[in-house]
C-alpha atoms as a PDB file:
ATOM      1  CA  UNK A   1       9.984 -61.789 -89.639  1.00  0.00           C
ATOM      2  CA  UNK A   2       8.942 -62.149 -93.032  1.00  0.00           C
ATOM      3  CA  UNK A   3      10.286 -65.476 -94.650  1.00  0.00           C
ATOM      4  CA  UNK A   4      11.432 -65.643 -98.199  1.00  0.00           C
ATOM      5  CA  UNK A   5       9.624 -68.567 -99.645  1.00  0.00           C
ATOM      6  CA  UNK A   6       6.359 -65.925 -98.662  1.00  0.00           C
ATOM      7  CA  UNK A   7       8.518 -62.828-100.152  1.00  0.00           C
ATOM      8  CA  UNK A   8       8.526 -64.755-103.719  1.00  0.00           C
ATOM      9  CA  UNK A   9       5.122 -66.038-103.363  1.00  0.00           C
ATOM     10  CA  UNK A  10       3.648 -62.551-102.968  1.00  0.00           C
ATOM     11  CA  UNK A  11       5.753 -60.795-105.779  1.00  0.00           C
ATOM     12  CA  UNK A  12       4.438 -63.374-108.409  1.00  0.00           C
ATOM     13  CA  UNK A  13       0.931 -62.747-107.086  1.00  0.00           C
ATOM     14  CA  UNK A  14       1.318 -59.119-107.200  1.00  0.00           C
ATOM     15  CA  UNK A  15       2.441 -59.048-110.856  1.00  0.00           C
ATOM     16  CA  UNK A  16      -0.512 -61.399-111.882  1.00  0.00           C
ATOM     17  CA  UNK A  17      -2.640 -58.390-110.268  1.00  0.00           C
ATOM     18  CA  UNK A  18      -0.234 -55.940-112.073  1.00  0.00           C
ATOM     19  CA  UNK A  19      -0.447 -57.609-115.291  1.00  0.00           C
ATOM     20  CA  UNK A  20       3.184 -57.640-115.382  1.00  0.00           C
ATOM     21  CA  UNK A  21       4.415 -60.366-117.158  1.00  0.00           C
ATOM     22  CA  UNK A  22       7.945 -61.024-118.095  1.00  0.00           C
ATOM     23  CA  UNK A  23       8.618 -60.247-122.022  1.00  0.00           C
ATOM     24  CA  UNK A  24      10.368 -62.658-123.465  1.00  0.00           C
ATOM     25  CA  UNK A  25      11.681 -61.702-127.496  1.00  0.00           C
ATOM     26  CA  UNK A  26      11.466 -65.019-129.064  1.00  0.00           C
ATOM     27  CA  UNK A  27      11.228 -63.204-132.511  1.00  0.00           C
ATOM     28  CA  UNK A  28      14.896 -62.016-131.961  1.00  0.00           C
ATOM     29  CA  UNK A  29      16.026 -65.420-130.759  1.00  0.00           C
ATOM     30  CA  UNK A  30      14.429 -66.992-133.420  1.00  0.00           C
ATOM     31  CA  UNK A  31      16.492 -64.696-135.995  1.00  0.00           C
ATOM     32  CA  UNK A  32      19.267 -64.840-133.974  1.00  0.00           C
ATOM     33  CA  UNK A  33      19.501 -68.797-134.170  1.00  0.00           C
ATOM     34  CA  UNK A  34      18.468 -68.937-138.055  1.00  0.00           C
ATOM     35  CA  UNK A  35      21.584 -66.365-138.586  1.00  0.00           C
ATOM     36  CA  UNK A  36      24.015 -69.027-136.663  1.00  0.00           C
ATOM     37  CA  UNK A  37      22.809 -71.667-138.968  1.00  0.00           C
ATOM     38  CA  UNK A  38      23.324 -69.834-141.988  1.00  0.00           C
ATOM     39  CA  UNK A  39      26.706 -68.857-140.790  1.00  0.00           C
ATOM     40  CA  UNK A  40      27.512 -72.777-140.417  1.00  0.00           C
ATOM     41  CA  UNK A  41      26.707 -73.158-143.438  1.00  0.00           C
ATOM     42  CA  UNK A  42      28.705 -70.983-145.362  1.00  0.00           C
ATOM     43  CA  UNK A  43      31.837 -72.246-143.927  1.00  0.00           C
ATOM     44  CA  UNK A  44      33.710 -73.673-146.882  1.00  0.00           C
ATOM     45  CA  UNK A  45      35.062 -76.971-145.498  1.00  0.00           C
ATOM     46  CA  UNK A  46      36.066 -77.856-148.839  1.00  0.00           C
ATOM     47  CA  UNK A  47      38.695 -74.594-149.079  1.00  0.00           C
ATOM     48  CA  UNK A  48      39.717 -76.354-145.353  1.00  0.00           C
ATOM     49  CA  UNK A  49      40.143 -79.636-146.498  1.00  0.00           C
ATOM     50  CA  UNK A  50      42.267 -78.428-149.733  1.00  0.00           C
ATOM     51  CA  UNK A  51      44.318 -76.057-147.678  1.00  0.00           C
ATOM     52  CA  UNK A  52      45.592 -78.949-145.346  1.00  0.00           C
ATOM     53  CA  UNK A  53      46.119 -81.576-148.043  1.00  0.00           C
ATOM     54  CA  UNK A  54      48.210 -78.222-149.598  1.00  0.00           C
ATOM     55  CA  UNK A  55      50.417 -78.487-146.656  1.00  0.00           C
ATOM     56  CA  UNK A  56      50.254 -81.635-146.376  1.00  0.00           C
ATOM     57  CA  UNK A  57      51.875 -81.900-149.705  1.00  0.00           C
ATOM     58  CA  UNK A  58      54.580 -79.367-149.297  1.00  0.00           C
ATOM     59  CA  UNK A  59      55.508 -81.181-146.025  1.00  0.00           C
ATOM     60  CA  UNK A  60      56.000 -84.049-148.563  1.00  0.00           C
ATOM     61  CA  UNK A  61      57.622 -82.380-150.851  1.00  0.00           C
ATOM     62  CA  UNK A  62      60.716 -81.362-148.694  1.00  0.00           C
ATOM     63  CA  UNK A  63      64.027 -82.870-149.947  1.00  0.00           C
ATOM     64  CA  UNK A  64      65.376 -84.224-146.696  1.00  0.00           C
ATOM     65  CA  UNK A  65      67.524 -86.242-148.870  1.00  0.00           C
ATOM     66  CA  UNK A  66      69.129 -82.953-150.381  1.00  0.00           C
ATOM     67  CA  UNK A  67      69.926 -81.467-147.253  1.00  0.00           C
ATOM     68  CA  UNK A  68      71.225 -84.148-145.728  1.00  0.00           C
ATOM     69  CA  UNK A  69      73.886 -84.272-148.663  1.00  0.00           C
ATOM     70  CA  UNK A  70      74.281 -80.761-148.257  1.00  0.00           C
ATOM     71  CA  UNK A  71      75.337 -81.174-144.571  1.00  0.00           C
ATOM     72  CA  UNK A  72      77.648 -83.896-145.851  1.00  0.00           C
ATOM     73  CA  UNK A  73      79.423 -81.476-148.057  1.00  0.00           C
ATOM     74  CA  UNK A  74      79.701 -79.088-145.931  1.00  0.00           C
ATOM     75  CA  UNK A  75      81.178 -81.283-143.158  1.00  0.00           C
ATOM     76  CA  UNK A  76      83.490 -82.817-145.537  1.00  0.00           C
ATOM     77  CA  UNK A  77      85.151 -79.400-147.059  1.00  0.00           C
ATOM     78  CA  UNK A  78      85.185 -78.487-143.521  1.00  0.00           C
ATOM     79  CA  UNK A  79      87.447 -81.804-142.996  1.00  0.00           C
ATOM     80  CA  UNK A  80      89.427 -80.711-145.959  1.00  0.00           C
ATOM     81  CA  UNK A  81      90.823 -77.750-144.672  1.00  0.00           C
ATOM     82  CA  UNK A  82      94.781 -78.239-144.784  1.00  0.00           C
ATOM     83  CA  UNK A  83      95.137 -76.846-141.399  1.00  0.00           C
ATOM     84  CA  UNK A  84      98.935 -77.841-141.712  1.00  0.00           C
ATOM     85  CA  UNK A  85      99.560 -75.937-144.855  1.00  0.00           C
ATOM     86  CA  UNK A  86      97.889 -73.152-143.504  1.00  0.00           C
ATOM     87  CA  UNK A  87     100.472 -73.210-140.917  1.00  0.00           C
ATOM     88  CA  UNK A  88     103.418 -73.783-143.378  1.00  0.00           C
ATOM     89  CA  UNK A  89     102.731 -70.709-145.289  1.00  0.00           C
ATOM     90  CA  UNK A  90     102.520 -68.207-142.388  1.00  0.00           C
ATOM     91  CA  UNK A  91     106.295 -69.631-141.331  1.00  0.00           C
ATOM     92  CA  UNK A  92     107.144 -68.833-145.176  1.00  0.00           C
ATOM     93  CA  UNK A  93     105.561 -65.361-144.671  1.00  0.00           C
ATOM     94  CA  UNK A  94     107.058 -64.648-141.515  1.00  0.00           C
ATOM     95  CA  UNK A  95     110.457 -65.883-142.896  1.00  0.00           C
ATOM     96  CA  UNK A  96     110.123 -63.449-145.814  1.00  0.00           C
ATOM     97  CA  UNK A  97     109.301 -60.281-144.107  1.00  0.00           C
ATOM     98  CA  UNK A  98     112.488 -61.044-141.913  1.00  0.00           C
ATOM     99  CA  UNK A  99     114.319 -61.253-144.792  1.00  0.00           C
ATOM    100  CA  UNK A 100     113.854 -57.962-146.258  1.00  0.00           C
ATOM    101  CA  UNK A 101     116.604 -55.958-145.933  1.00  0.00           C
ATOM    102  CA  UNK A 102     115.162 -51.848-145.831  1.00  0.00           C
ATOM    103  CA  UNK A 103     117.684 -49.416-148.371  1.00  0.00           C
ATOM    104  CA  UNK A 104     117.024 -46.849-145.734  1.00  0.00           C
ATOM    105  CA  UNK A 105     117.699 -47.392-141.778  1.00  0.00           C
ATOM    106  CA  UNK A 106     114.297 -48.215-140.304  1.00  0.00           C
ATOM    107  CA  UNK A 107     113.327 -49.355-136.702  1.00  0.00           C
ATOM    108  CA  UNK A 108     112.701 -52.973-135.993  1.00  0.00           C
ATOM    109  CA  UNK A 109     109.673 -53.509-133.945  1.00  0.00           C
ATOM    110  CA  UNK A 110     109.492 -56.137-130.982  1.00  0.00           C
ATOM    111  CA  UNK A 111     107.531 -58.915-131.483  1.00  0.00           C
ATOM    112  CA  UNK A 112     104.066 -57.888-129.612  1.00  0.00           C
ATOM    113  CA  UNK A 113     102.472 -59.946-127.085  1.00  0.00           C
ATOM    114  CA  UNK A 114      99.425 -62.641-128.840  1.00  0.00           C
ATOM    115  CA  UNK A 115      96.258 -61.215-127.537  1.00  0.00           C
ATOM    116  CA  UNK A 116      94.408 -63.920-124.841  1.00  0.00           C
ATOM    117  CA  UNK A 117      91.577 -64.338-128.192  1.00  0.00           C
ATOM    118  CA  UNK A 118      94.461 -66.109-129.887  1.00  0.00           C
ATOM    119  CA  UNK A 119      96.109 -68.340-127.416  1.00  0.00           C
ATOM    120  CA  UNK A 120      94.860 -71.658-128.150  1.00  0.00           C
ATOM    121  CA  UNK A 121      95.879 -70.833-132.023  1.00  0.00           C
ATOM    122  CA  UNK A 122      98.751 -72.108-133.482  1.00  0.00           C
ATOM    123  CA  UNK A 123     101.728 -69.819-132.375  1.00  0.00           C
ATOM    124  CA  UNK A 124     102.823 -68.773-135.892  1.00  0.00           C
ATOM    125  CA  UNK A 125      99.320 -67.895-137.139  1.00  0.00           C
ATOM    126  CA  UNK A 126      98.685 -66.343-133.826  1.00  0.00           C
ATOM    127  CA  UNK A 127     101.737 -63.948-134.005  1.00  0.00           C
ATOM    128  CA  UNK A 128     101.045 -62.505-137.367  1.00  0.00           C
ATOM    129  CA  UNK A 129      97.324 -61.997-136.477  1.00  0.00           C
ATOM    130  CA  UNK A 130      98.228 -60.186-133.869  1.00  0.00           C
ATOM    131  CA  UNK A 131     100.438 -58.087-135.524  1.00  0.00           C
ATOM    132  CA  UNK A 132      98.139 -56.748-138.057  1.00  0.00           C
ATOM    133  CA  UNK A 133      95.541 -56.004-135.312  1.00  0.00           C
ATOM    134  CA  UNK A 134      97.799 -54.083-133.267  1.00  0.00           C
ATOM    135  CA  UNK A 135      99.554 -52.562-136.312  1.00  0.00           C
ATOM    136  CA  UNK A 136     100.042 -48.360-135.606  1.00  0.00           C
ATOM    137  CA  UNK A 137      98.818 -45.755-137.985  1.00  0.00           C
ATOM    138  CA  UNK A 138     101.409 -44.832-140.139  1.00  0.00           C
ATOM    139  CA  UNK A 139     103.211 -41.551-139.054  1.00  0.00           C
ATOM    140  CA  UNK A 140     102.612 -38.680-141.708  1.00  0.00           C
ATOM    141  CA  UNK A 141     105.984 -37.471-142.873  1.00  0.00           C
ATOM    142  CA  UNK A 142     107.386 -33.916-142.910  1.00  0.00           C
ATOM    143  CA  UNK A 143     107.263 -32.499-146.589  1.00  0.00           C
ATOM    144  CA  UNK A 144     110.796 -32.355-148.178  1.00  0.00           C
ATOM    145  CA  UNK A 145     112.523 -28.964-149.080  1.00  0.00           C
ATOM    146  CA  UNK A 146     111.280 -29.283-152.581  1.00  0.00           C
ATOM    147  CA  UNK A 147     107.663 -29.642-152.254  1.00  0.00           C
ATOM    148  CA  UNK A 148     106.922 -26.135-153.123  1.00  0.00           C
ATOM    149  CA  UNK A 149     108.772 -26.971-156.783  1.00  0.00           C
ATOM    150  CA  UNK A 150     105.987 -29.488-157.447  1.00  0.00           C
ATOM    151  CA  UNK A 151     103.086 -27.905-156.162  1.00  0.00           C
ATOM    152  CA  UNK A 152     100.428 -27.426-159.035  1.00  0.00           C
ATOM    153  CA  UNK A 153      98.277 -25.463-156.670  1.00  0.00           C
ATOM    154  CA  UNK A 154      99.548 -22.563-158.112  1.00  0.00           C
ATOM    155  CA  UNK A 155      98.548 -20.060-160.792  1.00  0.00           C
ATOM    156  CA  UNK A 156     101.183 -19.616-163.881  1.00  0.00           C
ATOM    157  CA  UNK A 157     103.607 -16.728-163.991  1.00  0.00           C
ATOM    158  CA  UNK A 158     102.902 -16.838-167.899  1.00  0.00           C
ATOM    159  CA  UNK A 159     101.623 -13.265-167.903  1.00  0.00           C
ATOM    160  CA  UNK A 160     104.011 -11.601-165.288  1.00  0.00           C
ATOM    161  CA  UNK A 161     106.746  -9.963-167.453  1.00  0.00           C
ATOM    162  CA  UNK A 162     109.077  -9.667-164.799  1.00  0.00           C
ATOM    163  CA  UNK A 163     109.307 -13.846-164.149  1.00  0.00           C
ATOM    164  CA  UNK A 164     109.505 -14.359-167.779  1.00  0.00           C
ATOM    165  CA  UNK A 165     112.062 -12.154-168.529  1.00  0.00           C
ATOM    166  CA  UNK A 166     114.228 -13.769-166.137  1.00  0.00           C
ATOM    167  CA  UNK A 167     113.898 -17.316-167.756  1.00  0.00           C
ATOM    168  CA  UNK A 168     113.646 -16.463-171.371  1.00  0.00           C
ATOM    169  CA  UNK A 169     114.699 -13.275-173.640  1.00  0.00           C
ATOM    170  CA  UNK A 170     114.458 -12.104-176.688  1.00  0.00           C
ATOM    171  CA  UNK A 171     117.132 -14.273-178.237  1.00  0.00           C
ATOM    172  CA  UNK A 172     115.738 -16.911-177.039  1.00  0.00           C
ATOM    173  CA  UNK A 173     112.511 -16.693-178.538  1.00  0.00           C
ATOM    174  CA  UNK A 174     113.268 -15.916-181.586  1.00  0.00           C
ATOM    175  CA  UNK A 175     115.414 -18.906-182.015  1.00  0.00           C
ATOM    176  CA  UNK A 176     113.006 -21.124-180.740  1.00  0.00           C
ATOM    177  CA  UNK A 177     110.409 -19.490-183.475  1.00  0.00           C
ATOM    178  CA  UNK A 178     113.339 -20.288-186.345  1.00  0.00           C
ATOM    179  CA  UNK A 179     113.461 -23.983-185.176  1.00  0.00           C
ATOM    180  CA  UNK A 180     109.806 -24.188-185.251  1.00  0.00           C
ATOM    181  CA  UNK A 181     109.634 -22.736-188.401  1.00  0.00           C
ATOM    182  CA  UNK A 182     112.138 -25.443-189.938  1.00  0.00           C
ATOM    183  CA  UNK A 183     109.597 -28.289-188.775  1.00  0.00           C
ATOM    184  CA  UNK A 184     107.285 -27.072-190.698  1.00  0.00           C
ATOM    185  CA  UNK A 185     105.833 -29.176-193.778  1.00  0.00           C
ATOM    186  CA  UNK A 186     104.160 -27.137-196.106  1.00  0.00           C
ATOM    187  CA  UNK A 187     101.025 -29.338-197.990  1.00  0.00           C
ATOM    188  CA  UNK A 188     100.783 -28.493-201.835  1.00  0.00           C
ATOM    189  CA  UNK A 189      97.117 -28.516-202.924  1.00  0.00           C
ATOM    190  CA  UNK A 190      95.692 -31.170-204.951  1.00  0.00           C
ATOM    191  CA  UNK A 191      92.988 -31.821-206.896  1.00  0.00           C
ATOM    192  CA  UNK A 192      90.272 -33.053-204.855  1.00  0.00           C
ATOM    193  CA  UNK A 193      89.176 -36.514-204.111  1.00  0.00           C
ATOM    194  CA  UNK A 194      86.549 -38.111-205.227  1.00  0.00           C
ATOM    195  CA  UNK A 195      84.745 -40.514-202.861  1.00  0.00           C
ATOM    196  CA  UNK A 196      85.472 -44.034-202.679  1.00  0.00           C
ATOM    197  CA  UNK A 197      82.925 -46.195-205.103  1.00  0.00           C
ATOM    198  CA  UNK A 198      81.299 -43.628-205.931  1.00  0.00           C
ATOM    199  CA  UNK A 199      80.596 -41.986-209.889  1.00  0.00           C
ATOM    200  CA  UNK A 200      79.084 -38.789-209.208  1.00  0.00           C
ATOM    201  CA  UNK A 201      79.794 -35.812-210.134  1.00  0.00           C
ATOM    202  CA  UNK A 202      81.805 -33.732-207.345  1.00  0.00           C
ATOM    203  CA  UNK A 203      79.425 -30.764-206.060  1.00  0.00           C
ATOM    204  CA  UNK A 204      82.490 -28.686-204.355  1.00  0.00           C
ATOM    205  CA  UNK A 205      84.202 -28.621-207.995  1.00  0.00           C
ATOM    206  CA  UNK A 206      81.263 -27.648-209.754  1.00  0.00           C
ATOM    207  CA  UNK A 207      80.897 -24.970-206.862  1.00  0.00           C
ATOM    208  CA  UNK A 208      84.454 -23.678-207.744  1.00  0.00           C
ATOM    209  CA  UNK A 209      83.977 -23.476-211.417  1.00  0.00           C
ATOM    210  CA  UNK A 210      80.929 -21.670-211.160  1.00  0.00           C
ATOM    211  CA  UNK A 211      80.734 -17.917-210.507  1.00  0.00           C
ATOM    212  CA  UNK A 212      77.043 -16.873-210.904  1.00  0.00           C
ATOM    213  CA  UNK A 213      75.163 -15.850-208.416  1.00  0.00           C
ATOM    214  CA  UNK A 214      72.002 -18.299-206.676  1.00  0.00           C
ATOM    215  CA  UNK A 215      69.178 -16.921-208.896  1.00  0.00           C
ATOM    216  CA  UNK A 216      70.875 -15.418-211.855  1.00  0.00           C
ATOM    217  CA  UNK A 217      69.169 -17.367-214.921  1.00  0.00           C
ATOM    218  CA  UNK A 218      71.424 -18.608-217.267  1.00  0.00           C
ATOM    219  CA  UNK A 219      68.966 -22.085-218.796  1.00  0.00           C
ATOM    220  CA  UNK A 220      66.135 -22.051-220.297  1.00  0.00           C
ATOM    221  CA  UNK A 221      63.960 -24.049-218.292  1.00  0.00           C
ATOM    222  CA  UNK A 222      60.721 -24.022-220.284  1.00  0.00           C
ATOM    223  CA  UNK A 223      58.407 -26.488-218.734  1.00  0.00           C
ATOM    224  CA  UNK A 224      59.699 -25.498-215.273  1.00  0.00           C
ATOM    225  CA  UNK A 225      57.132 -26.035-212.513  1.00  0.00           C
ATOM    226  CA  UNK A 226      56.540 -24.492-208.994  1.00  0.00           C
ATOM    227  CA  UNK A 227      54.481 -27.328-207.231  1.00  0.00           C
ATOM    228  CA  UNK A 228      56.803 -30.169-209.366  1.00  0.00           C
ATOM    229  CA  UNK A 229      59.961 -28.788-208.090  1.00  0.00           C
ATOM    230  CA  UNK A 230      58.298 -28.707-204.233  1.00  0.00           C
ATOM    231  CA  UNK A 231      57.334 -32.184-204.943  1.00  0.00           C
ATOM    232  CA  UNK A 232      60.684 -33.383-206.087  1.00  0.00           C
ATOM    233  CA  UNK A 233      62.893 -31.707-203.893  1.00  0.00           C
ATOM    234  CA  UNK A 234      60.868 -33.440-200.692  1.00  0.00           C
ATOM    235  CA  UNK A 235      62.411 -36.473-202.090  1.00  0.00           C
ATOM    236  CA  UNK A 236      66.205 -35.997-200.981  1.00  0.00           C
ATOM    237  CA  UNK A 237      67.464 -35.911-197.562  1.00  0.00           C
ATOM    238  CA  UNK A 238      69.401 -32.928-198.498  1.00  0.00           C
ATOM    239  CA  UNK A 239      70.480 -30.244-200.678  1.00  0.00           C
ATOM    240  CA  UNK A 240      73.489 -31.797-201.765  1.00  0.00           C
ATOM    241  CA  UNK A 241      72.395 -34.802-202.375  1.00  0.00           C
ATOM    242  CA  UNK A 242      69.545 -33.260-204.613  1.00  0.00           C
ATOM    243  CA  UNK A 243      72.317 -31.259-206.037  1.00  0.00           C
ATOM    244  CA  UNK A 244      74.465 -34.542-206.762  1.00  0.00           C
ATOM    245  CA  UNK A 245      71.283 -35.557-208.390  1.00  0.00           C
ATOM    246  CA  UNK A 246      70.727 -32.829-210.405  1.00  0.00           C
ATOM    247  CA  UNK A 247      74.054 -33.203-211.940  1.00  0.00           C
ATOM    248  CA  UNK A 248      74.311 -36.796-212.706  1.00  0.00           C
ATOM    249  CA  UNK A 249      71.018 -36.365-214.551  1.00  0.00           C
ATOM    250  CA  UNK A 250      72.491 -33.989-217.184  1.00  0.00           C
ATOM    251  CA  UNK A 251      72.770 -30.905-215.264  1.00  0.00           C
ATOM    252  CA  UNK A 252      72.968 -27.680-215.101  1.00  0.00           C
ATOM    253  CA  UNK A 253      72.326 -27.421-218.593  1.00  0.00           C
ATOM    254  CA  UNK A 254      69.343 -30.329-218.560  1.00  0.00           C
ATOM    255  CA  UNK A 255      66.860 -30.546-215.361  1.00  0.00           C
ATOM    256  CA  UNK A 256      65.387 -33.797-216.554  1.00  0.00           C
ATOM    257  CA  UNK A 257      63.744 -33.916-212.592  1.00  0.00           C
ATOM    258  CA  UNK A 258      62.846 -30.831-212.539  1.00  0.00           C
ATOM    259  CA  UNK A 259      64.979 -29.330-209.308  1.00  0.00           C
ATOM    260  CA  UNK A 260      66.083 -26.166-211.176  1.00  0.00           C
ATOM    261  CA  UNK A 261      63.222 -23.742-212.308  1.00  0.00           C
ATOM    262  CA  UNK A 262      65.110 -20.781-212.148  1.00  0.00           C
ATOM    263  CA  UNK A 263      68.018 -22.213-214.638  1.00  0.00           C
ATOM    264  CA  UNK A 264      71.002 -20.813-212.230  1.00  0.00           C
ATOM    265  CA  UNK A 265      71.957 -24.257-212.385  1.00  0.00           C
ATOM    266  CA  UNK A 266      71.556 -25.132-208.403  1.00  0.00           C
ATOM    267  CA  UNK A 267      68.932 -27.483-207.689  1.00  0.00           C
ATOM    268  CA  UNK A 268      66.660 -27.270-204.635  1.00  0.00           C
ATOM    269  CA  UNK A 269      68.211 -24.187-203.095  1.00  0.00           C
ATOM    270  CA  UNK A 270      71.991 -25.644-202.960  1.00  0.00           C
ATOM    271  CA  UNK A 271      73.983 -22.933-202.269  1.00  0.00           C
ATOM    272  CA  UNK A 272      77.351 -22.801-203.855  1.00  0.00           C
ATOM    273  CA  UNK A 273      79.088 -19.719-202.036  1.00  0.00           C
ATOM    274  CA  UNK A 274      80.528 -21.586-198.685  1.00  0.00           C
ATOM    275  CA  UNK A 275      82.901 -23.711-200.726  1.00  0.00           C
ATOM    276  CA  UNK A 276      83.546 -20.509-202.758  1.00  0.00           C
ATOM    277  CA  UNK A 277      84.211 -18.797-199.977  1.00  0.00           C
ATOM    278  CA  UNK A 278      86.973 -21.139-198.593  1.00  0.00           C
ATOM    279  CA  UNK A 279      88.613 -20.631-201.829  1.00  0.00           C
ATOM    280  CA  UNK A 280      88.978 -16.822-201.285  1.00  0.00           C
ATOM    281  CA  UNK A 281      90.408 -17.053-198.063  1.00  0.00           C
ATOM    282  CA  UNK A 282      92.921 -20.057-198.703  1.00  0.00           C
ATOM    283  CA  UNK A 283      94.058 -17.735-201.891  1.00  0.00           C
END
C-alpha cells in the first residue's frame, strides 16, 4: 500500500519534471495592500473626533435642572387639584336637575346602576358619569297637525287664479293700491349739487344747457392741432375729467389746452347725450 508521505513526495517531483510551478500574483497583492493603506488613510479622524466632542457637548448641554422643575410643577398642580370641590359641585348639580320642575308631564328615570369602571369613584361623581354614558338617544317626535302650514318646501300659489281669488278680490286690491298710493312722497327736483370742496364747473349742467350735436362746429379754433390734442388728452384719466378741465380753463368758447379742435365745445370726445337723455325721459 502506497503511503502518503511517498504520495506527496512524488507529486512535487512530478511537477518539477512538469514544470508546473504554483503561480503566485504578488503584483495583485501588492496593489491590493497599497489600496488598504490608502484607504486608512483617508479616514478623517478629525471629522470623528469633532463628531463625538459634538455629542459630547449636547449631552452637556441638557437642562436636567429644567426638567426636574418641570416634574415639580407638574406634581404640584397635580396636588392642587380640589378633589373635594370637585365633589361639592356635582352634589350642587345633581341637586339642581332634581329641582327642575318640567311644564309638561315627563317620565322620571331610575337612577341607573354605576358601571364596575366607576366603583372606586366617589359615589356622586360616579352616578352622574354614569348617567351621561348610558344616556338614550332622544326619541324623534311625531310632527304636529300643523306642520304642513309651515312647510316652505313648497312652490307659491301666486300664479294659480283659483287660490288667489279665494284669499283676495278685487276690492281688496284696489284698496290696498289706494293706501299705497297715500305713502307715497313725491321728491321735487332741485338744482343739482355741486361736489363737496370742489370749484369746478358742473359737466352734467353744461350737458343740459347744451343742445348741439358732438361735432357740430360752433368755435373757431384756429391753431387747433391733431397730434396736440392726442397728446393732451393722454393726460386725463378720463373724459370727464378732461371735460372738467376744459371748462375751468375758459371753455367752450376758449381751448387754452387744446382738447377741442373741432369747436363743438366737448373736449376729448366727452359725450354729452347720456345726461341729455335722462332728461327726456324724467320729462
Amino acid at each position: 500500500m502506497l503511503k502518503p508521505q511517498n504520495f506527496f513526495l512524488g507529486l512535487i517531483i512530478l511537477m518539477f519534471v512538469s514544470g508546473c510551478e504554483p503561480t503566485i500574483n504578488s503584483q495583485q497583492i501588492t496593489q491590493n495592500a497599497q489600496n488598504l493603506r490608502e484607504n486608512v488613510r483617508n479616514i478623517d479622524t478629525q471629522r470623528i473626533v469633532q463628531s463625538a466632542q459634538n455629542v459630547r457637548e449636547n449631552v452637556r448641554n441638557i437642562d436636567t435642572q429644567r426638567i426636574v422643575q418641570s416634574a415639580q410643577n407638574v406634581r404640584e398642580n397635580v396636588k392642587n387639584i380640589d378633589t373635594k370641590k370637585i365633589v361639592q359641585s356635582a352634589q350642587n348639580l345633581r341637586e339642581n336637575l332634581q329641582n327642575i320642575k318640567p311644564s309638561s308631564p315627563l317620565k322620571i328615570k331610575e337612577p341607573k346602576a354605576v358601571p364596575e369602571s366607576l366603583e372606586n369613584t366617589d359615589p356622586v361623581l360616579a352616578e352622574i358619569i354614569g348617567n351621561v354614558l348610558e344616556e338614550e338617544p332622544p326619541s324623534t317626535s311625531k310632527p304636529s297637525p300643523d306642520a304642513d302650514e309651515l312647510d316652505t318646501t313648497k312652490l307659491s300659489d301666486e300664479n294659480d287664479f283659483e287660490a288667489v281669488s279665494e284669499r283676495q278680490s278685487i276690492e281688496s286690491d284696489a284698496e290696498r293700491l289706494q293706501n299705497n298710493r297715500a305713502l307715497y312722497i313725491l321728491v321735487e327736483p332741485t338744482s343739482l349739487p355741486r361736489r363737496p370742496g370742489s370749484t369746478a364747473p358742473s359737466i352734467v349742467e353744461f350737458a343740459i344747457k347744451t343742445t348741439n350735436p358732438v361735432g357740430t362746429q360752433l368755435y373757431s379754433r384756429p391753431f387747433a392741432s391733431e397730434t396736440r390734442f392726442e397728446w393732451n388728452c393722454a393726460k386725463y384719466s378720463s373724459q370727464s375729467a378732461a371735460q372738467e378741465a376744459f371748462l375751468s380753463k375758459g371753455g367752450p368758447k376758449f381751448d387754452a389746452n387744446g382738447l377741442d379742435p373741432d369747436g363743438d365745445g366737448f373736449a376729448c370726445y366727452w359725450d354729452p347725450e347720456p345726461f341729455r337723455s335722462v332728461l327726456k325721459e324724467n320729462n
